[in-house]
C-alpha atoms as a PDB file:
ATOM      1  CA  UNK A   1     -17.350  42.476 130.701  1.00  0.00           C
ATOM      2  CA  UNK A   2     -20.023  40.661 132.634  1.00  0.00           C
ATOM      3  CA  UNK A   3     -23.550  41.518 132.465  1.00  0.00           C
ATOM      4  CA  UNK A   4     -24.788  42.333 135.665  1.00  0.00           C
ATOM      5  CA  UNK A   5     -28.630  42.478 134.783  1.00  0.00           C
ATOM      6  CA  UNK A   6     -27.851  38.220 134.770  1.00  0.00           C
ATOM      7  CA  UNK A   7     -27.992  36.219 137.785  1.00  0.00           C
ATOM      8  CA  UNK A   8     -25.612  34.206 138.346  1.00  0.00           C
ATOM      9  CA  UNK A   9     -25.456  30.135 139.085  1.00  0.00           C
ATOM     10  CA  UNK A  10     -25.546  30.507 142.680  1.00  0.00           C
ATOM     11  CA  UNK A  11     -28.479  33.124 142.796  1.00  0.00           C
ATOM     12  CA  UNK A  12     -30.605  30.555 140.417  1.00  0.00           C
ATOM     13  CA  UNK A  13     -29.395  27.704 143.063  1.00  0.00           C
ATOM     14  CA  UNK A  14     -31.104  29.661 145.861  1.00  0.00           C
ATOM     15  CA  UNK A  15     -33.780  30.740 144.068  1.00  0.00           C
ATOM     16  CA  UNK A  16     -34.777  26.923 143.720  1.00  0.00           C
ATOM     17  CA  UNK A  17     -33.577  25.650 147.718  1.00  0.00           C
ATOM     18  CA  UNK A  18     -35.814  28.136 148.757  1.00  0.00           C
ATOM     19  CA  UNK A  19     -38.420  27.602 146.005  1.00  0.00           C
ATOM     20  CA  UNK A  20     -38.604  23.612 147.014  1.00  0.00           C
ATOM     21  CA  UNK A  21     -39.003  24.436 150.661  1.00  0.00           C
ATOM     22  CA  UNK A  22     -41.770  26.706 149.895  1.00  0.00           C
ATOM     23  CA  UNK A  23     -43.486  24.731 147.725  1.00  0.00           C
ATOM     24  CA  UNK A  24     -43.549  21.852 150.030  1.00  0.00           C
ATOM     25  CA  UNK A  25     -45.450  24.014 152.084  1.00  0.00           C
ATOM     26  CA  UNK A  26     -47.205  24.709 149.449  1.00  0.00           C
ATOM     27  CA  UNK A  27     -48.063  21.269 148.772  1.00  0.00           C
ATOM     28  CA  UNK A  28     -49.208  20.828 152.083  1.00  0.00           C
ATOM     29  CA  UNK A  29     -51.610  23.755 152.259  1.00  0.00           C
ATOM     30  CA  UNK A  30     -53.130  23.082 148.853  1.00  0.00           C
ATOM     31  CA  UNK A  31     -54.084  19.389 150.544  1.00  0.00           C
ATOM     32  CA  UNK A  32     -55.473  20.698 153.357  1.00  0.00           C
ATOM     33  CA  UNK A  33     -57.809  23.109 151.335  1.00  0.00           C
ATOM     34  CA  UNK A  34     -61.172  20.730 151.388  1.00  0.00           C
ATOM     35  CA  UNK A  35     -60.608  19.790 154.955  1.00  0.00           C
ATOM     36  CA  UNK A  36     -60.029  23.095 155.902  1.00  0.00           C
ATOM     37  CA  UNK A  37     -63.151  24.696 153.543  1.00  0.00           C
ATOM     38  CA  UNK A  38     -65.314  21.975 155.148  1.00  0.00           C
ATOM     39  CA  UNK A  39     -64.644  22.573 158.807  1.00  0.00           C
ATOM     40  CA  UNK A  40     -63.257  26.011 159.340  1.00  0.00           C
ATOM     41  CA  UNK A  41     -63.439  27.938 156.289  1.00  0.00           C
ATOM     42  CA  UNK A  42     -62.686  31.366 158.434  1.00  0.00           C
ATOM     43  CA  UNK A  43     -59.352  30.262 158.340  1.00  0.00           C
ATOM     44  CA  UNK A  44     -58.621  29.235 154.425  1.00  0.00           C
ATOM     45  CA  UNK A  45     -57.552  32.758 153.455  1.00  0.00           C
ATOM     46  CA  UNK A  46     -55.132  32.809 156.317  1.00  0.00           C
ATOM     47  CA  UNK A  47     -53.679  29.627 155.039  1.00  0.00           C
ATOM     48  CA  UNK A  48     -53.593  30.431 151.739  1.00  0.00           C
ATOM     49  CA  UNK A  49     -51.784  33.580 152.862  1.00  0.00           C
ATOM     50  CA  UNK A  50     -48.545  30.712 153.053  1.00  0.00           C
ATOM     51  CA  UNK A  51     -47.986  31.685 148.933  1.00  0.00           C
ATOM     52  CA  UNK A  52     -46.131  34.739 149.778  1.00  0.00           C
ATOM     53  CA  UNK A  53     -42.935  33.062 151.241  1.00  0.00           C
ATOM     54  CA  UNK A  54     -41.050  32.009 148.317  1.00  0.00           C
ATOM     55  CA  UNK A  55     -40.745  35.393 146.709  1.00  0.00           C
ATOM     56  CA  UNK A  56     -40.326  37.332 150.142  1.00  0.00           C
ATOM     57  CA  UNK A  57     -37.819  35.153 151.413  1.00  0.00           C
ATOM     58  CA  UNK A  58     -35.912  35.277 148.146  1.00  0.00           C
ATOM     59  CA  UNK A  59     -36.189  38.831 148.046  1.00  0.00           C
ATOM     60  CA  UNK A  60     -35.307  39.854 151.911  1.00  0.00           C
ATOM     61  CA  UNK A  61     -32.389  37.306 151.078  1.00  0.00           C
ATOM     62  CA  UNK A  62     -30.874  38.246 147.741  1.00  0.00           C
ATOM     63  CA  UNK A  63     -32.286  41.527 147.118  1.00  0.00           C
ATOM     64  CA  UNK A  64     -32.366  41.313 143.377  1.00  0.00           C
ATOM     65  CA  UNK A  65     -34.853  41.575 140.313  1.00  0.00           C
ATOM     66  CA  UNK A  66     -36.832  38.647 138.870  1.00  0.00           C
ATOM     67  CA  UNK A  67     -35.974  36.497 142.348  1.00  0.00           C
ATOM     68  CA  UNK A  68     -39.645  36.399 143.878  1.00  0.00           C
ATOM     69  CA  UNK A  69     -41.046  35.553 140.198  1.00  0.00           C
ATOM     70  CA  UNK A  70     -38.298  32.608 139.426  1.00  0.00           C
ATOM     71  CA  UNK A  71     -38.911  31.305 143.306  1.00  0.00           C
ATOM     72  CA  UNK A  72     -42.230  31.459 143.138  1.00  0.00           C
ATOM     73  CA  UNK A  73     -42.032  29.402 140.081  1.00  0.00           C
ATOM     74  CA  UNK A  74     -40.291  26.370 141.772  1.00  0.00           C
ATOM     75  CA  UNK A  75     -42.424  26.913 144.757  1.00  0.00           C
ATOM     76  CA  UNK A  76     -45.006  25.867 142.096  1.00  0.00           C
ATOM     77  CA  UNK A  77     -43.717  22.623 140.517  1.00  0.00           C
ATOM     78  CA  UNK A  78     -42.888  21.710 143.590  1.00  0.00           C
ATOM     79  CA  UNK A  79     -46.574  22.158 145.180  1.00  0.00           C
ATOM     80  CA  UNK A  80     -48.152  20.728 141.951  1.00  0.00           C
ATOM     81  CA  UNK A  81     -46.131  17.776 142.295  1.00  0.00           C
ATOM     82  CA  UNK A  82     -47.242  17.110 145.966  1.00  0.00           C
ATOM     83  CA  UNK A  83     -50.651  18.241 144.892  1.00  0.00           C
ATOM     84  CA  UNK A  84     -51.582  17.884 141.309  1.00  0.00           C
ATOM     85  CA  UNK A  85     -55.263  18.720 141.389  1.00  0.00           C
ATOM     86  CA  UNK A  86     -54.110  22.277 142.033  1.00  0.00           C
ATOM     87  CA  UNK A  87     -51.316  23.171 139.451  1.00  0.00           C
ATOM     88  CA  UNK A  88     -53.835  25.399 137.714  1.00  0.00           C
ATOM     89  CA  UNK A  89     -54.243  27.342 141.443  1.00  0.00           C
ATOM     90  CA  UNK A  90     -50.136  26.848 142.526  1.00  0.00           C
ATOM     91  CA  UNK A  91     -49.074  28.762 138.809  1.00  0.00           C
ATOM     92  CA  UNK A  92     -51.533  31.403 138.630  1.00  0.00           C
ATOM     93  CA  UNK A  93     -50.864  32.097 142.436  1.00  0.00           C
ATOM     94  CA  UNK A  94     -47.068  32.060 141.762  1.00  0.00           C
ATOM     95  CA  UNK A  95     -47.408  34.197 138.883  1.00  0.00           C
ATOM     96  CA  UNK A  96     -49.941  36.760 140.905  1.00  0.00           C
ATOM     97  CA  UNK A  97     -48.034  36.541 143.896  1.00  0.00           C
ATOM     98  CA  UNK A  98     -44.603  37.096 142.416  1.00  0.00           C
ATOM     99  CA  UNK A  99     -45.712  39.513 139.637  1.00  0.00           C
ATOM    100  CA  UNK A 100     -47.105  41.671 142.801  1.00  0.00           C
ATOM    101  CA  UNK A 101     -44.052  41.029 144.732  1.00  0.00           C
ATOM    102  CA  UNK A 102     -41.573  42.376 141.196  1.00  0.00           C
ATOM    103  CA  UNK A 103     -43.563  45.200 140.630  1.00  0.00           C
ATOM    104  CA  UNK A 104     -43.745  46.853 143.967  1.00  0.00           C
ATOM    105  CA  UNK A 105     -39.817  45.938 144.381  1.00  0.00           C
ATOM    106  CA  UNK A 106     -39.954  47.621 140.709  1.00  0.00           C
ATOM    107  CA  UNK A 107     -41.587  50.590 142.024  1.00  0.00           C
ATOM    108  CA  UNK A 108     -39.429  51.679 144.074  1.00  0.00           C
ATOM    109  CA  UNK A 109     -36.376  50.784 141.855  1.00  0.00           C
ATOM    110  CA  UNK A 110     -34.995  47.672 143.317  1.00  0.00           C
ATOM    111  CA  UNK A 111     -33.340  49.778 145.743  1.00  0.00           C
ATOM    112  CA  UNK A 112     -36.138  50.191 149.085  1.00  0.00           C
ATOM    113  CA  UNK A 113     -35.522  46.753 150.864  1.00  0.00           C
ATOM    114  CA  UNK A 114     -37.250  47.671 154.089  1.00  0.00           C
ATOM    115  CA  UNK A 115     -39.960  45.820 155.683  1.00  0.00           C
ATOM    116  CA  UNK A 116     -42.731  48.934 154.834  1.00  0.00           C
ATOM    117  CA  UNK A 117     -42.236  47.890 151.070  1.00  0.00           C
ATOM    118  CA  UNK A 118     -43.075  43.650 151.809  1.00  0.00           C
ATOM    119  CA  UNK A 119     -45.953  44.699 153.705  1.00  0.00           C
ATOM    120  CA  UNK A 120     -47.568  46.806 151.086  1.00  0.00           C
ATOM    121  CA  UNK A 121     -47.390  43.702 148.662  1.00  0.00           C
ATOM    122  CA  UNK A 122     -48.351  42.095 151.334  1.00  0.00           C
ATOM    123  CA  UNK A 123     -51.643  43.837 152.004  1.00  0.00           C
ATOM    124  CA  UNK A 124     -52.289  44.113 148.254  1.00  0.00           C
ATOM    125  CA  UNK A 125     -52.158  39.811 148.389  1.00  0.00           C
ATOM    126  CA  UNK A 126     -54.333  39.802 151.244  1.00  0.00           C
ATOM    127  CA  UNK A 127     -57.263  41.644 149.509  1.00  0.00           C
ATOM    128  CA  UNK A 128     -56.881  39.477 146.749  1.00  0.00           C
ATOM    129  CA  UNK A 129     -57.275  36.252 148.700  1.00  0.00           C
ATOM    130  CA  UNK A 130     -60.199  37.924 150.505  1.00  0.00           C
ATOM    131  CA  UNK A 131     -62.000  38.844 147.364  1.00  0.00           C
ATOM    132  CA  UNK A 132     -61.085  35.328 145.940  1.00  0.00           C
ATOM    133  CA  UNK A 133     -61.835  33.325 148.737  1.00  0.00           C
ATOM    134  CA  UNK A 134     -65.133  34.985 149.388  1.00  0.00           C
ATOM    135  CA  UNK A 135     -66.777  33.544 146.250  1.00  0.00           C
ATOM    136  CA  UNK A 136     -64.567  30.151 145.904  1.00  0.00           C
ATOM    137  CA  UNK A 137     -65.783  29.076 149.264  1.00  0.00           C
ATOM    138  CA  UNK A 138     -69.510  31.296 149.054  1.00  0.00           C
ATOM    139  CA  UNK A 139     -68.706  33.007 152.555  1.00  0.00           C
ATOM    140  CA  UNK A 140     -71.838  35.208 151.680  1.00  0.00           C
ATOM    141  CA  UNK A 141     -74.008  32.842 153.420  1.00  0.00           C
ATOM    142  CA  UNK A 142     -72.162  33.866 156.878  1.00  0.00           C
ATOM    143  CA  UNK A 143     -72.969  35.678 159.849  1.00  0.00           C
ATOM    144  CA  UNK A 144     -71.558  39.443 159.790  1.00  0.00           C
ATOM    145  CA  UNK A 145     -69.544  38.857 162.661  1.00  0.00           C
ATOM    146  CA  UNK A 146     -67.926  35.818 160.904  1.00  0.00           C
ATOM    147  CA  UNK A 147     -67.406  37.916 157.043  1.00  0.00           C
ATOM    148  CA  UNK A 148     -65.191  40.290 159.094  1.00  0.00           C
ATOM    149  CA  UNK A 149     -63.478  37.393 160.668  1.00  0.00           C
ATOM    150  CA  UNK A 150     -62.842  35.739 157.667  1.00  0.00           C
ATOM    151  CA  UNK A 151     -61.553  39.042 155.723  1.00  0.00           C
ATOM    152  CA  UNK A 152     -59.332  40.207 158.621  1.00  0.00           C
ATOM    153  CA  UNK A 153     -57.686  36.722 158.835  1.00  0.00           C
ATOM    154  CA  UNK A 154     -57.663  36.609 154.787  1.00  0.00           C
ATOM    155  CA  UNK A 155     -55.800  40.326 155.230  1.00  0.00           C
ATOM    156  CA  UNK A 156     -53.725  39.568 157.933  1.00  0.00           C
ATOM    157  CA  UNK A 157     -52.601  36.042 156.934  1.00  0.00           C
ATOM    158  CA  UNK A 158     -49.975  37.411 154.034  1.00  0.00           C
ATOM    159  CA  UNK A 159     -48.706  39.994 156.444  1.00  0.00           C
ATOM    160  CA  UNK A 160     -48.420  37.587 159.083  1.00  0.00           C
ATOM    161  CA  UNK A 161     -46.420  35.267 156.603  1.00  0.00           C
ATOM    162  CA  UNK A 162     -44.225  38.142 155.014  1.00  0.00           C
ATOM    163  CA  UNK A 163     -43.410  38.505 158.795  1.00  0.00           C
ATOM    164  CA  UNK A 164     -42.423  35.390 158.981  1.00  0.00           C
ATOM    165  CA  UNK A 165     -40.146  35.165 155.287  1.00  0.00           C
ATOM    166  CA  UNK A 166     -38.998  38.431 156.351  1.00  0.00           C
ATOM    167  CA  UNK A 167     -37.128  36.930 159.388  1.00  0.00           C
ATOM    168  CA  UNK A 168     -36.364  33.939 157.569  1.00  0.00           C
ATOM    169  CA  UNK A 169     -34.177  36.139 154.529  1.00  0.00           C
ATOM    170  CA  UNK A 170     -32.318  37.763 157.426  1.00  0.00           C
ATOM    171  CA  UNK A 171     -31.619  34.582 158.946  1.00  0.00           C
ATOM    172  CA  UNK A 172     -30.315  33.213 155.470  1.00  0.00           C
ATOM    173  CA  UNK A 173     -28.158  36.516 155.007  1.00  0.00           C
ATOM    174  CA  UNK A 174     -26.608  36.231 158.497  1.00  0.00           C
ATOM    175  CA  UNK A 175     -25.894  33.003 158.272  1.00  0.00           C
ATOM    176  CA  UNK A 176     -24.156  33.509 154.911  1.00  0.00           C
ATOM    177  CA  UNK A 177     -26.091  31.799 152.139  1.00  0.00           C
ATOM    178  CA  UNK A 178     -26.096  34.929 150.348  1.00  0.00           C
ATOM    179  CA  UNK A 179     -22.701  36.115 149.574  1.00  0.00           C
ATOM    180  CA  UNK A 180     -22.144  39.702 148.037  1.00  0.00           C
ATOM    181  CA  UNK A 181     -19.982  40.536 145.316  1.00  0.00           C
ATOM    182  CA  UNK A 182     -17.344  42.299 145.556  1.00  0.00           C
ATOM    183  CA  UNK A 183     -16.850  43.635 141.928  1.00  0.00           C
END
């Protein structure tokens, strides 16, 4: 008898496609961090909100435990690589981002795979990049009108992104990279 809390080759293979091509992304958003800090820091948090792919992707597409926390941990030796000076940032995001991602698929059993469920880890993300963001990059020193900016684009940036891995998983299903059992 097989044990079906395993995943199989093919799930793990997945997993890391869509891990790499997240943390390219990654990669590229972790280099434009100083750029982006130094010219337009409104939008870092919204940028930053990029982190939530690999595990919502992997999730809309496979619909299985563990597969936002194993993606996100590609995603994250794949971004260090590009951009070593932030491994420390790429494996604590891909552990905070996926361990959010597991435990509000774990809340509701592994079983809810609508879009309400994404967006509440999603929303959950965003006020953690908006309470992280707001003392990396000392946005106290802002005008009011540009603090609610910045937090409703911090909010709204790993919604916006789950939006956007949430199309991408259905794409991947319909297109047949993820193939169901039948047994």
């Amino acid at each position: 008898m097989v044990n079906s809390s395993r995943l199989s080759t093919s799930v793990l293979l997945t997993c890391a496609a869509i891990g790499v091509a997240a943390g390219i992304l990654g990669g590229i958003a972790g280099w434009i961090t100083v750029p982006l800090l130094a010219a337009v820091p409104l939008l870092y948090g919204f940028v930053l909100g990029v982190h939530v792919l690999p595990g919502i992707v992997a999730q809309e597409a496979l619909r299985l435990p563990w597969v936002a926390l194993i993606t996100h941990g590609v995603a994250a030796l794949v971004g260090t690589a590009m951009a070593p000076i932030y491994a420390a940032q790429f494996i604590g995001t891909a552990i905070l981002f996926g361990g959010i991602q597991e435990l509000v698929a774990a809340l509701v059993r592994y079983r809810s795979w609508a879009p309400w469920r994404f967006f509440v880890s999603a929303l959950v993300i965003g006020v953690i990049v908006a309470a992280a963001v707001f003392f990396a990059a000392d946005l106290g020193a802002l005008p009011l009108w540009a603090l609610i900016l910045y937090l409703a684009l911090s909010v709204l940036g790993p919604v916006a992104w789950t939006a956007v891995g949430l199309a991408i998983g259905v794409a991947l299903r319909r297109a047949g990279v993820v193939r169901r059992r039948t047994s």
